[in-house]
PDB file of N, CA and C in Angstrom:
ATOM      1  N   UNK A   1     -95.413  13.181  -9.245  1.00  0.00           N
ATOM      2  CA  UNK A   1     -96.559  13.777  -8.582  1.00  0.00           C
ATOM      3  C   UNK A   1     -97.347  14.677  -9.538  1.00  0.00           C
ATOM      4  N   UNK A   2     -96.632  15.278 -10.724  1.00  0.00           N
ATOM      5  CA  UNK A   2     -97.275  16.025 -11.527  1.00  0.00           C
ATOM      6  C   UNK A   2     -98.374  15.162 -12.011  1.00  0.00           C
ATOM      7  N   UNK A   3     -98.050  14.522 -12.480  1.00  0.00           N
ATOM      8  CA  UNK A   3     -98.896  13.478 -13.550  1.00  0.00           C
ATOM      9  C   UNK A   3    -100.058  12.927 -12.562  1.00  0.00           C
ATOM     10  N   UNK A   4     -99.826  12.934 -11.342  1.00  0.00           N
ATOM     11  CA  UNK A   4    -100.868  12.283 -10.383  1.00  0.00           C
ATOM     12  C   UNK A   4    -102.282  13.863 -10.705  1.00  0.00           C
ATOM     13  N   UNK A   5    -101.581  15.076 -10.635  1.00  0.00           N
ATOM     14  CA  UNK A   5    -102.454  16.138 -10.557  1.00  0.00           C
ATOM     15  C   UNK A   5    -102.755  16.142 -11.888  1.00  0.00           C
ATOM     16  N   UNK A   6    -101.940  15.974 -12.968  1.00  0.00           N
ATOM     17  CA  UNK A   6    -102.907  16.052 -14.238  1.00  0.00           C
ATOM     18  C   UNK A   6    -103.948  14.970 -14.423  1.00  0.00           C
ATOM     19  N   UNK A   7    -103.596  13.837 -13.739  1.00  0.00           N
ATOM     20  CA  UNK A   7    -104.860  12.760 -14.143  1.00  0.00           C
ATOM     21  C   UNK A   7    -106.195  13.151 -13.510  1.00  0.00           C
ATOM     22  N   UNK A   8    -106.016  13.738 -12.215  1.00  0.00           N
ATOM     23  CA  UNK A   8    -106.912  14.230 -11.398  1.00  0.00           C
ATOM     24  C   UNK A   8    -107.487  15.625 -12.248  1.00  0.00           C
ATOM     25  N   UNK A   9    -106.843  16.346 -12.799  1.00  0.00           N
ATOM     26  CA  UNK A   9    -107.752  17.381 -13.556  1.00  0.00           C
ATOM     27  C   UNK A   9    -108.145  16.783 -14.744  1.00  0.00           C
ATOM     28  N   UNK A  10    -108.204  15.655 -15.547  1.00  0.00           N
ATOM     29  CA  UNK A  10    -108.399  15.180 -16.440  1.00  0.00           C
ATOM     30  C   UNK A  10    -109.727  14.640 -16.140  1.00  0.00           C
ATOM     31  N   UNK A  11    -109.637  13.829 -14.846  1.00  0.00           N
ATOM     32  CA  UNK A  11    -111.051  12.854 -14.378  1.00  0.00           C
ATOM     33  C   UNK A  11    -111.822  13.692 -13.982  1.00  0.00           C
ATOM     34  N   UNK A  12    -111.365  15.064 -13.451  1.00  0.00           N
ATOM     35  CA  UNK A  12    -112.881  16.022 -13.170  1.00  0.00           C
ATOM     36  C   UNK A  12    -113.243  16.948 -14.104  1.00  0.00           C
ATOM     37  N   UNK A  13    -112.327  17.136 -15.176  1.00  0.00           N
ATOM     38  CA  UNK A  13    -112.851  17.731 -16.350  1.00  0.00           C
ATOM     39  C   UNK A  13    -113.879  16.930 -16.925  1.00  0.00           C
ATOM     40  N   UNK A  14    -113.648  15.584 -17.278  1.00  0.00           N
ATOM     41  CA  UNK A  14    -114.995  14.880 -17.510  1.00  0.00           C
ATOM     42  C   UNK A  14    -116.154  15.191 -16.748  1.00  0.00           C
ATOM     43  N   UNK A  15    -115.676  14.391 -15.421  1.00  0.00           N
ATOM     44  CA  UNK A  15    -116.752  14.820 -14.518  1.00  0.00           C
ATOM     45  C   UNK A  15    -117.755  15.945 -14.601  1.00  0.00           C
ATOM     46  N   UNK A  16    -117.112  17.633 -14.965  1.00  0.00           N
ATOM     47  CA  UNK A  16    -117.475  18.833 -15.343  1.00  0.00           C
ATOM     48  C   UNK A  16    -118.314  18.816 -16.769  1.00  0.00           C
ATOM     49  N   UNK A  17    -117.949  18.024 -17.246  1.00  0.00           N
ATOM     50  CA  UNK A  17    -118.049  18.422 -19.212  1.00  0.00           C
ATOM     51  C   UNK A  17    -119.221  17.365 -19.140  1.00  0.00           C
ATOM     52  N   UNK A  18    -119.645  16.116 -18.231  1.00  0.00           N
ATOM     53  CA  UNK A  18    -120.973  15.692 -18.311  1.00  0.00           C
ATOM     54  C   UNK A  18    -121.820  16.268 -17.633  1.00  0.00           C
ATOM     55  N   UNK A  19    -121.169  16.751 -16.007  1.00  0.00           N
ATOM     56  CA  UNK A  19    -122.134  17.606 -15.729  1.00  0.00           C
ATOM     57  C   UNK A  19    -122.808  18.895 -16.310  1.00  0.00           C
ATOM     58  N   UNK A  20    -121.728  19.011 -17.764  1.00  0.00           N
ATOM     59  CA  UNK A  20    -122.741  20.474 -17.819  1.00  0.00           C
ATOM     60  C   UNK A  20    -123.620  19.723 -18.682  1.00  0.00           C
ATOM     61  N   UNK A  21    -123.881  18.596 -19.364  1.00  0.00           N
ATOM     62  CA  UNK A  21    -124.778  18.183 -20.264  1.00  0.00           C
ATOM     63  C   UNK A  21    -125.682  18.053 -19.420  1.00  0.00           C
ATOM     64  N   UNK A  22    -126.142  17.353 -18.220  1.00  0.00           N
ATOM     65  CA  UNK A  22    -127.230  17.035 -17.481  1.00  0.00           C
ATOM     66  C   UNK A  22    -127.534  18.371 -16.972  1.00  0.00           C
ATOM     67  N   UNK A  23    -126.964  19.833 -16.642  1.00  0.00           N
ATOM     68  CA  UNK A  23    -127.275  20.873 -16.019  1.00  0.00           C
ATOM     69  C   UNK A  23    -128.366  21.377 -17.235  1.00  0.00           C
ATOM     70  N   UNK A  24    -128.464  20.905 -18.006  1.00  0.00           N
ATOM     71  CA  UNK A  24    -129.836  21.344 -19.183  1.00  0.00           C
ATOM     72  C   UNK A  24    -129.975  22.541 -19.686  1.00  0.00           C
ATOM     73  N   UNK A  25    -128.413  23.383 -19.979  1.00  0.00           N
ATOM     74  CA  UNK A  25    -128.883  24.329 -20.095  1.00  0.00           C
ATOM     75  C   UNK A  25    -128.831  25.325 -18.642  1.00  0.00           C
ATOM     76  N   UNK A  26    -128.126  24.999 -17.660  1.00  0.00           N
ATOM     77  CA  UNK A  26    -128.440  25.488 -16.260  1.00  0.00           C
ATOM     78  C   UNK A  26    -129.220  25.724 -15.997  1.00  0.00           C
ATOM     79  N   UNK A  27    -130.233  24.960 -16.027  1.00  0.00           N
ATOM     80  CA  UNK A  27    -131.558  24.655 -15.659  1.00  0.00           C
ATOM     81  C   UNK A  27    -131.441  23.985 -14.628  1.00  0.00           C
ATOM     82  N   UNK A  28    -130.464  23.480 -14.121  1.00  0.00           N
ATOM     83  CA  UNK A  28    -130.617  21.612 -13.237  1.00  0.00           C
ATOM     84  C   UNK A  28    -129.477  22.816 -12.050  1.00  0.00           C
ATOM     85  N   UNK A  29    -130.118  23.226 -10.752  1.00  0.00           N
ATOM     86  CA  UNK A  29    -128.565  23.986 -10.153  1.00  0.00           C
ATOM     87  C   UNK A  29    -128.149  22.949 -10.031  1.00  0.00           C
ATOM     88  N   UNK A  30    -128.297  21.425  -9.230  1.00  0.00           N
ATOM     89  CA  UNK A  30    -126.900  20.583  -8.628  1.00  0.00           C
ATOM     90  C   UNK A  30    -125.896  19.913 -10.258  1.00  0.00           C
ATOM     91  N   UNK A  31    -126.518  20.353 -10.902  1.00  0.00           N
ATOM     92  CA  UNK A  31    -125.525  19.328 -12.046  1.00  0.00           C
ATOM     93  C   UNK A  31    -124.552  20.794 -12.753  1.00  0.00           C
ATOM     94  N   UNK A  32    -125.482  22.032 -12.554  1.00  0.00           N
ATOM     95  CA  UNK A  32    -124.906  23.678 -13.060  1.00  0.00           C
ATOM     96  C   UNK A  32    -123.431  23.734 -11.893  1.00  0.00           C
ATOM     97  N   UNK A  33    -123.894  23.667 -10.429  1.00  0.00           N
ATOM     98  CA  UNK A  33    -122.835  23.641  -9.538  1.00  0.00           C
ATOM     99  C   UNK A  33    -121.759  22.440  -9.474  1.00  0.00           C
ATOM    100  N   UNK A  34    -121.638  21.741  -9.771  1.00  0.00           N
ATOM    101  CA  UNK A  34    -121.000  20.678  -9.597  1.00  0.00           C
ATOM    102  C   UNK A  34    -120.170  20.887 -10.977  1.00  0.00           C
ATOM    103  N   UNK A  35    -120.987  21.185 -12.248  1.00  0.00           N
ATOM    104  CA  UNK A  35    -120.370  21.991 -13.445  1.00  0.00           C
ATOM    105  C   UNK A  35    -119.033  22.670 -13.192  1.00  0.00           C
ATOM    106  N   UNK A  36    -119.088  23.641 -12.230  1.00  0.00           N
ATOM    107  CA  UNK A  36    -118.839  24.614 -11.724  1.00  0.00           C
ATOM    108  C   UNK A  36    -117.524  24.576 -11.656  1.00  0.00           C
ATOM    109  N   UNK A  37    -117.860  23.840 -10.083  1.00  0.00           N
ATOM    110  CA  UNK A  37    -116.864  23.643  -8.981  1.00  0.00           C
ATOM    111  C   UNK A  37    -115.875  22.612  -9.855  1.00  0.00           C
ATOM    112  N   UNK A  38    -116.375  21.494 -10.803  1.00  0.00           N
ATOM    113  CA  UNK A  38    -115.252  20.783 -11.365  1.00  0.00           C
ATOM    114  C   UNK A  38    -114.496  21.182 -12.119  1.00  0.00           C
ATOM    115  N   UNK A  39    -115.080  22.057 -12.915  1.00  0.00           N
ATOM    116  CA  UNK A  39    -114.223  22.845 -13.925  1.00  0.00           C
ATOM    117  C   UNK A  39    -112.742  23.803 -13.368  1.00  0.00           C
ATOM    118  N   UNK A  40    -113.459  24.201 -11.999  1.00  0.00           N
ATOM    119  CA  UNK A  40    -112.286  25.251 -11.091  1.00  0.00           C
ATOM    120  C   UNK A  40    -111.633  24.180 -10.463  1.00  0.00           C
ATOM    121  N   UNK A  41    -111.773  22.988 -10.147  1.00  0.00           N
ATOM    122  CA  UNK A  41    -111.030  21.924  -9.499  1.00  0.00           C
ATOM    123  C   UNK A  41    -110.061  21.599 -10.229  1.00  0.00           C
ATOM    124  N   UNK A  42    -110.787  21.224 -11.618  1.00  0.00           N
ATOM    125  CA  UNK A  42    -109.459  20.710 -12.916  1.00  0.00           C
ATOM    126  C   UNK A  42    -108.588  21.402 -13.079  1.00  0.00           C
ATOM    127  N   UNK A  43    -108.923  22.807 -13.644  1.00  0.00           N
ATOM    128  CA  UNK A  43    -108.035  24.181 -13.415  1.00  0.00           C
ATOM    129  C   UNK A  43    -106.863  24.476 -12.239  1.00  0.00           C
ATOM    130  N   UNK A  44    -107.299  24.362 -11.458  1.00  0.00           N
ATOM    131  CA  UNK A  44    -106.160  24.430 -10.476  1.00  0.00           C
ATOM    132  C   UNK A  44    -105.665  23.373 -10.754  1.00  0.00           C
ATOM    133  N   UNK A  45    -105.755  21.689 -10.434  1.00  0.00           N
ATOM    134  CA  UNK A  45    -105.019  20.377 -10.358  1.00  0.00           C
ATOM    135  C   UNK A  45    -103.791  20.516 -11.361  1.00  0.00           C
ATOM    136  N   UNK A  46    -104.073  21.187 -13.182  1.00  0.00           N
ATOM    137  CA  UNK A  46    -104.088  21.794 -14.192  1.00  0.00           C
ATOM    138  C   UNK A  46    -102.490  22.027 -13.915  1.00  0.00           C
ATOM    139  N   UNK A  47    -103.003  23.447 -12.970  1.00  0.00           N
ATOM    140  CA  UNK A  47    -101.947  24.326 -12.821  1.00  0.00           C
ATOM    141  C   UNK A  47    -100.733  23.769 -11.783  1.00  0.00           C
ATOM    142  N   UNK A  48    -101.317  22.698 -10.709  1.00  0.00           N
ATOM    143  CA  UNK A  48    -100.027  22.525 -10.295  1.00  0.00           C
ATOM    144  C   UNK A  48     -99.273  21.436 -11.004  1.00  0.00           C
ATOM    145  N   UNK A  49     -99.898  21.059 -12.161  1.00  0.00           N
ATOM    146  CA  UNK A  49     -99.105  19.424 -12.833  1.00  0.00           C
ATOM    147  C   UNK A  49     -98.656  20.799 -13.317  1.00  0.00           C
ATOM    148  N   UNK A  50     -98.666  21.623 -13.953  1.00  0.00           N
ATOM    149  CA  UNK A  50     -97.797  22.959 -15.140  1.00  0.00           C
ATOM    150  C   UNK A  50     -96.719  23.135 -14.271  1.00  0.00           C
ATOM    151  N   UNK A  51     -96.485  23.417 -12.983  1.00  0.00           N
ATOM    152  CA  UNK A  51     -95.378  23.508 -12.544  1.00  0.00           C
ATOM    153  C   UNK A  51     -94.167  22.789 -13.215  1.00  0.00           C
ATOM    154  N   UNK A  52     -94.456  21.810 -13.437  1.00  0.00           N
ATOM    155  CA  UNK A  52     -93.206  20.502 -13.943  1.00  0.00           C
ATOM    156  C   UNK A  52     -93.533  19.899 -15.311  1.00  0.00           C
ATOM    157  N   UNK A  53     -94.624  20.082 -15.741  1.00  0.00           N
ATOM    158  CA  UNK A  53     -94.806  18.907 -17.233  1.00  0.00           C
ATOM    159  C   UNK A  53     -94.922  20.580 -17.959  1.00  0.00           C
ATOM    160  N   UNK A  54     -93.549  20.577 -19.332  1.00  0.00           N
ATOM    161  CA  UNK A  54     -94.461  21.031 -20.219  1.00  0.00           C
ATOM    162  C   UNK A  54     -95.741  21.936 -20.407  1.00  0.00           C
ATOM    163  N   UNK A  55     -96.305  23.212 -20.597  1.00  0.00           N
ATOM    164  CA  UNK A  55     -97.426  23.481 -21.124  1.00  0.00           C
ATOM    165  C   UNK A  55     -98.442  22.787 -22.447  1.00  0.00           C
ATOM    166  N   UNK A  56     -97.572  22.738 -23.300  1.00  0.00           N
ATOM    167  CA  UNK A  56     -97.678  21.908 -24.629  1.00  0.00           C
ATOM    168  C   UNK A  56     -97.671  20.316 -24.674  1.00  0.00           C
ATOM    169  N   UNK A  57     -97.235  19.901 -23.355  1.00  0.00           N
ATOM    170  CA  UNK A  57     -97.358  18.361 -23.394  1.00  0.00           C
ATOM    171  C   UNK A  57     -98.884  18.072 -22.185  1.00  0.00           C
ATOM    172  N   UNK A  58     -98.653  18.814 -21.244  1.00  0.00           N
ATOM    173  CA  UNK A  58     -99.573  18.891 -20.633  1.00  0.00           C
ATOM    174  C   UNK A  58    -101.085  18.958 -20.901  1.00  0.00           C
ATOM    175  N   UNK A  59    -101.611  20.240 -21.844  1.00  0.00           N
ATOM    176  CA  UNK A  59    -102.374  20.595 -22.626  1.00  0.00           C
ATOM    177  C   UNK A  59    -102.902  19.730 -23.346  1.00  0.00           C
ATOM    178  N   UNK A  60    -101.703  19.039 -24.118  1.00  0.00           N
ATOM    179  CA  UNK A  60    -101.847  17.794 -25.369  1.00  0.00           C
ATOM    180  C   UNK A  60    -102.915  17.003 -24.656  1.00  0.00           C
ATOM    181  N   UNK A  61    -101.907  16.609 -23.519  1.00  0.00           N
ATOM    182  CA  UNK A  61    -102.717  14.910 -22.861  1.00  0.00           C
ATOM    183  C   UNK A  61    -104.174  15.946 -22.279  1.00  0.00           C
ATOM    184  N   UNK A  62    -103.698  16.573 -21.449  1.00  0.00           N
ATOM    185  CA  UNK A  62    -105.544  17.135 -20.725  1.00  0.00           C
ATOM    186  C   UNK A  62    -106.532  17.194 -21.495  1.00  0.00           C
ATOM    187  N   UNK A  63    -106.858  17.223 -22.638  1.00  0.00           N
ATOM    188  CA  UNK A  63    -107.761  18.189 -23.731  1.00  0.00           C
ATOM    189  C   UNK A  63    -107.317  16.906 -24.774  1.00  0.00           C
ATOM    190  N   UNK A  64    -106.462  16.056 -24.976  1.00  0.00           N
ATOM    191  CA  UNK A  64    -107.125  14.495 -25.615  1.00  0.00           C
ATOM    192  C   UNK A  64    -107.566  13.178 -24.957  1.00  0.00           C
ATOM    193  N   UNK A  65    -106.775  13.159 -23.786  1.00  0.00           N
ATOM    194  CA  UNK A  65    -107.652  12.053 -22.735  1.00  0.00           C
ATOM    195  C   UNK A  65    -109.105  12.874 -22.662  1.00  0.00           C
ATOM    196  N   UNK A  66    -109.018  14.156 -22.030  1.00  0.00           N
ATOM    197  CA  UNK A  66    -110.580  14.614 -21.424  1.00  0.00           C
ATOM    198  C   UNK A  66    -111.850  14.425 -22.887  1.00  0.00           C
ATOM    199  N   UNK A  67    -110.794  15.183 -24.294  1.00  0.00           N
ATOM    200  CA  UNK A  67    -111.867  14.405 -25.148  1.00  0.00           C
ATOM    201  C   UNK A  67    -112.755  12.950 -25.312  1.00  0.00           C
ATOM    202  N   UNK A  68    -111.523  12.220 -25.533  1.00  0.00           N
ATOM    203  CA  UNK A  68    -112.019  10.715 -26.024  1.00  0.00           C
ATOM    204  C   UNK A  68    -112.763   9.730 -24.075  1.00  0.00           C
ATOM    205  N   UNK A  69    -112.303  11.042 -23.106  1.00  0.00           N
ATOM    206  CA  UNK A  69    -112.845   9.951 -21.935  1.00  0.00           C
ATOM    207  C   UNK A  69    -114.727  10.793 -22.207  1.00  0.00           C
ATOM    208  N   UNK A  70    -114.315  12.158 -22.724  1.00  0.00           N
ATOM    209  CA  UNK A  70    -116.175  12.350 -22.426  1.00  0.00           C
ATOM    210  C   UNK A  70    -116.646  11.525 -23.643  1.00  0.00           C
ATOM    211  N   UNK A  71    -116.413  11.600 -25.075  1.00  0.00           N
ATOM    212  CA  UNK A  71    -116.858  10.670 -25.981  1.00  0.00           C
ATOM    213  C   UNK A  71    -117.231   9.118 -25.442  1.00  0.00           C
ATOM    214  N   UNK A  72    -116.341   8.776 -25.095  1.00  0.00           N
ATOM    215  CA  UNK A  72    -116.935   7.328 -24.296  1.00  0.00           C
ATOM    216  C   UNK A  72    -117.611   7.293 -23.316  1.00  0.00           C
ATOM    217  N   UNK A  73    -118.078   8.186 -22.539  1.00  0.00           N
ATOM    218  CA  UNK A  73    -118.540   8.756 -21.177  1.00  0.00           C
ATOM    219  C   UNK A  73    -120.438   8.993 -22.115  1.00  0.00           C
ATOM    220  N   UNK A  74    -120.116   9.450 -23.021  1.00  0.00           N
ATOM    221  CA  UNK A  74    -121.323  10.270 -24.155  1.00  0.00           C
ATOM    222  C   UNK A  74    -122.144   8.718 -24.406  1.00  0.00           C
ATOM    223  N   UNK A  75    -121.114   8.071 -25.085  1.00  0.00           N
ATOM    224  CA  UNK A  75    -121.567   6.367 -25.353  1.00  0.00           C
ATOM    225  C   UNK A  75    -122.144   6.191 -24.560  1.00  0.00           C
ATOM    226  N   UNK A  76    -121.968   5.881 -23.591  1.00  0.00           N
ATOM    227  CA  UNK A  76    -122.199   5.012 -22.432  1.00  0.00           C
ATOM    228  C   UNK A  76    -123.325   5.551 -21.891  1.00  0.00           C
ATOM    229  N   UNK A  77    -123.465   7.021 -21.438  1.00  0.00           N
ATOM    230  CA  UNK A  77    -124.880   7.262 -20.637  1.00  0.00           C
ATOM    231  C   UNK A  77    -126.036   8.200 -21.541  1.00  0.00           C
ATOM    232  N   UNK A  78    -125.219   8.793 -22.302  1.00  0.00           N
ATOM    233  CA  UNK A  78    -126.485   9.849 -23.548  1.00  0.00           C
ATOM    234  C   UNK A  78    -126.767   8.484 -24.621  1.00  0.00           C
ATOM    235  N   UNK A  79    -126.109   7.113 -24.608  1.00  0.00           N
ATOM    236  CA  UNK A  79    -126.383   6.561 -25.735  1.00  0.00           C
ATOM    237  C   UNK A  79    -126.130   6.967 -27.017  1.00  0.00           C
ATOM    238  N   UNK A  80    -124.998   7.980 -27.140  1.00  0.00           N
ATOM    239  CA  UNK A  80    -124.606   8.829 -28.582  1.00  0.00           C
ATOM    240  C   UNK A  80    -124.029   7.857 -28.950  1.00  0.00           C
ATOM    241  N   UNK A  81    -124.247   7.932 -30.316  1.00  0.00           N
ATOM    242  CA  UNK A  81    -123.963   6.890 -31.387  1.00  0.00           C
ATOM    243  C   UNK A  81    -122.207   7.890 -31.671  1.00  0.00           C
ATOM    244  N   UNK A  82    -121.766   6.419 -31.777  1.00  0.00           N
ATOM    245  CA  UNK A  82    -120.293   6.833 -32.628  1.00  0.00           C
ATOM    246  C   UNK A  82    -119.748   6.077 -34.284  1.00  0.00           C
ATOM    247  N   UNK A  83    -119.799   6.779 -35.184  1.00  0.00           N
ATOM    248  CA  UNK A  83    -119.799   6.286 -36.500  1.00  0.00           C
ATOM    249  C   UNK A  83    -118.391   5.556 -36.198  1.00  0.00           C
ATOM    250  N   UNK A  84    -117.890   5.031 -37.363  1.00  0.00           N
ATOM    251  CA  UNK A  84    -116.543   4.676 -37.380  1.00  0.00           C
ATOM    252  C   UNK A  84    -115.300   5.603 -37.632  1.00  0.00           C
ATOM    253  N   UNK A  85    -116.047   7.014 -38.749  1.00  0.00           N
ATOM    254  CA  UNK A  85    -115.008   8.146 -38.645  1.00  0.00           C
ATOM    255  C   UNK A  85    -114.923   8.120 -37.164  1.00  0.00           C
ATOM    256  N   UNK A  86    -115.939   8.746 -36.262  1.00  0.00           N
ATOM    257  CA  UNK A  86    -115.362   9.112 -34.941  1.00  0.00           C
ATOM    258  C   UNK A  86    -114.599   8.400 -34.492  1.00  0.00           C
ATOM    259  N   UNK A  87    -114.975   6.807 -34.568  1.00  0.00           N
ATOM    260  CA  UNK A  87    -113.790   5.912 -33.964  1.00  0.00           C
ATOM    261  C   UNK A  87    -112.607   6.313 -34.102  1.00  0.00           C
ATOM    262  N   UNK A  88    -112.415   6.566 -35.341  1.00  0.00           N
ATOM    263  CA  UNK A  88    -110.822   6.222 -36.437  1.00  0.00           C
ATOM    264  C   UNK A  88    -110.109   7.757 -35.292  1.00  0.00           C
ATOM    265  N   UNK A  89    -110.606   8.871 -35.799  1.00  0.00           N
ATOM    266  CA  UNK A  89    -110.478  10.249 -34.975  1.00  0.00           C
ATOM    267  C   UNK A  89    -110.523  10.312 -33.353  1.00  0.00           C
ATOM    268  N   UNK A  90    -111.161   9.168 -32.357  1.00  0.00           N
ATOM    269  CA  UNK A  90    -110.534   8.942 -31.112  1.00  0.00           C
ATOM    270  C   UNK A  90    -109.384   7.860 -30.931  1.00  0.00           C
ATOM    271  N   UNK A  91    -108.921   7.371 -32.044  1.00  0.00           N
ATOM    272  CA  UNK A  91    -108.033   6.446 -31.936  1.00  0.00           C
ATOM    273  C   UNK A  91    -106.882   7.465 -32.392  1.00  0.00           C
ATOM    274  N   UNK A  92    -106.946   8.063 -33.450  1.00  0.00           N
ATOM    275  CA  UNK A  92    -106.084   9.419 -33.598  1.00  0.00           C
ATOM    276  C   UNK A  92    -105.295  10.031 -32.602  1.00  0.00           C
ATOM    277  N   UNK A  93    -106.278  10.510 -31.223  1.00  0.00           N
ATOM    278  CA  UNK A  93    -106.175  11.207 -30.305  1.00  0.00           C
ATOM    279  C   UNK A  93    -105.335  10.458 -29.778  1.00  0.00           C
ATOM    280  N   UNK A  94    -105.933   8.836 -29.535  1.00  0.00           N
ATOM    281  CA  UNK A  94    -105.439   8.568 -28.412  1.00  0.00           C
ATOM    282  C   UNK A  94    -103.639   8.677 -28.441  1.00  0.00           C
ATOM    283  N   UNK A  95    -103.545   8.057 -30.151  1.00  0.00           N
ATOM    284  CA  UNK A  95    -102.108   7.554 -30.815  1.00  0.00           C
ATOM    285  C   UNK A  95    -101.081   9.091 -30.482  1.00  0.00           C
ATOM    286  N   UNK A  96    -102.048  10.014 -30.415  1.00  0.00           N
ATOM    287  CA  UNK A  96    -101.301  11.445 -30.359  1.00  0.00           C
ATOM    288  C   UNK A  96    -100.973  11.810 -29.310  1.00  0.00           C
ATOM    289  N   UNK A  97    -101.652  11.412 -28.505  1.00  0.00           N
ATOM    290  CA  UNK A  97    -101.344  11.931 -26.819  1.00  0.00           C
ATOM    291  C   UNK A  97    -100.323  10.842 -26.066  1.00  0.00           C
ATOM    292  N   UNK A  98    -100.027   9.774 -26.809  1.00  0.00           N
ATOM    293  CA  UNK A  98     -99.006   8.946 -26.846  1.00  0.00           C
ATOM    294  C   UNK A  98     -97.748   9.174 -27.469  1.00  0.00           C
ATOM    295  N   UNK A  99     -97.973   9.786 -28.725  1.00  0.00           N
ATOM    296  CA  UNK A  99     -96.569   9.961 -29.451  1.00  0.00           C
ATOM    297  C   UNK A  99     -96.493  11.707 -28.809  1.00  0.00           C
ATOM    298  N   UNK A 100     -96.923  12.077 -27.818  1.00  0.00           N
ATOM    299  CA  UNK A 100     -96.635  13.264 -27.596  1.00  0.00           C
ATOM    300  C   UNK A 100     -95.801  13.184 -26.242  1.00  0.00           C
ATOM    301  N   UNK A 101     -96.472  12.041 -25.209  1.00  0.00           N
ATOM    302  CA  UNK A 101     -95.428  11.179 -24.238  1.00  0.00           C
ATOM    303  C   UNK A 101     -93.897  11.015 -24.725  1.00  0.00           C
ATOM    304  N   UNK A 102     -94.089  10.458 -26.066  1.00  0.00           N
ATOM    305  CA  UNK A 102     -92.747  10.207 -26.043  1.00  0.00           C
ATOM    306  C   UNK A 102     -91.504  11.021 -26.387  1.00  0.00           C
ATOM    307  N   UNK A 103     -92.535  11.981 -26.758  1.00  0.00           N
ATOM    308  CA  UNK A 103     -91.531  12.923 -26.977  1.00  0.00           C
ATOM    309  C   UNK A 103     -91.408  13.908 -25.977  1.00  0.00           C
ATOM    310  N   UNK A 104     -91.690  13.396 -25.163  1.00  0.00           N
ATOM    311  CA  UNK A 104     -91.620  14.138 -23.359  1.00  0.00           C
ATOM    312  C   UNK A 104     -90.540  13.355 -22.732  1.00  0.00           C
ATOM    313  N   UNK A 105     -90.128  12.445 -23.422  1.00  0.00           N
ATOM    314  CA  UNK A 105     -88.984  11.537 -22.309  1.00  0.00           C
ATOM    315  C   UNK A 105     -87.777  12.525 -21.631  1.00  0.00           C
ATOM    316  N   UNK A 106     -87.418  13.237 -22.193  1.00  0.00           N
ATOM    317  CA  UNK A 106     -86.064  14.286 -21.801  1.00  0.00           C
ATOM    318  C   UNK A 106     -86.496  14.860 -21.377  1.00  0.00           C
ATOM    319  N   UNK A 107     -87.475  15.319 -20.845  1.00  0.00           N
ATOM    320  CA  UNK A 107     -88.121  16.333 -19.706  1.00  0.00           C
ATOM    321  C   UNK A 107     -88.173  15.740 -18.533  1.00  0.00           C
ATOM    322  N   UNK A 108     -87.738  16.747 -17.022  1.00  0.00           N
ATOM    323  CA  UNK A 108     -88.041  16.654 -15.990  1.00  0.00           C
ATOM    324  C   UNK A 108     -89.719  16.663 -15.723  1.00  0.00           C
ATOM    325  N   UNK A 109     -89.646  15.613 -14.911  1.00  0.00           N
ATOM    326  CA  UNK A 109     -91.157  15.671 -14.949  1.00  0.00           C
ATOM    327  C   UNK A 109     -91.663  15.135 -13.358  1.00  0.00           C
TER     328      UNK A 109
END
């Protein structure tokens, strides 16, 4: 069940981290509020996966999935260009937040 709440603060941290790009500067209130409210949504979800996963494994995956999902999230609707360093450096992430799984196996989780 942890992992159900970290994926869920993971998908609205995105959610949050594009909305603050479209809030313009908090210029835009519904994209500033929605900013907002997702950021305090993730945060809590956050805190109840911390109950049981790790701080340090937890952290790992939240803050490298939430990277490489807004980078592809960036692709896709700002049209941001991604060189091939960036590639190589979200493939990095991804390989890291994987070899950081595995070294979570002996944990209650």
């Amino acid at each position: 069940m942890s992992y159900l709440y970290l994926t869920i603060a993971i998908g609205v941290e995105i959610l949050a981290t594009s909305s603050l790009k479209a809030s313009n500067g908090f210029s835009n209130f519904f994209f500033t509020f929605l900013s907002l409210i997702g950021y305090g949504v993730s945060f809590y979800c956050l805190s109840i996966a911390l109950r049981t996963i790790p701080v340090g494994i937890a952290y790992a995956v939240w803050s490298g999935v939430g990277t490489v999902g807004i980078c592809l999230l960036a692709w896709f609707i700002y049209k941001q260009n991604l060189s091939v360093i960036s590639i190589l450096g979200i493939l990095c992430i991804v390989i890291g937040v994987i070899i950081v799984n595995f070294g979570n196996v002996g944990h209650d989780a």
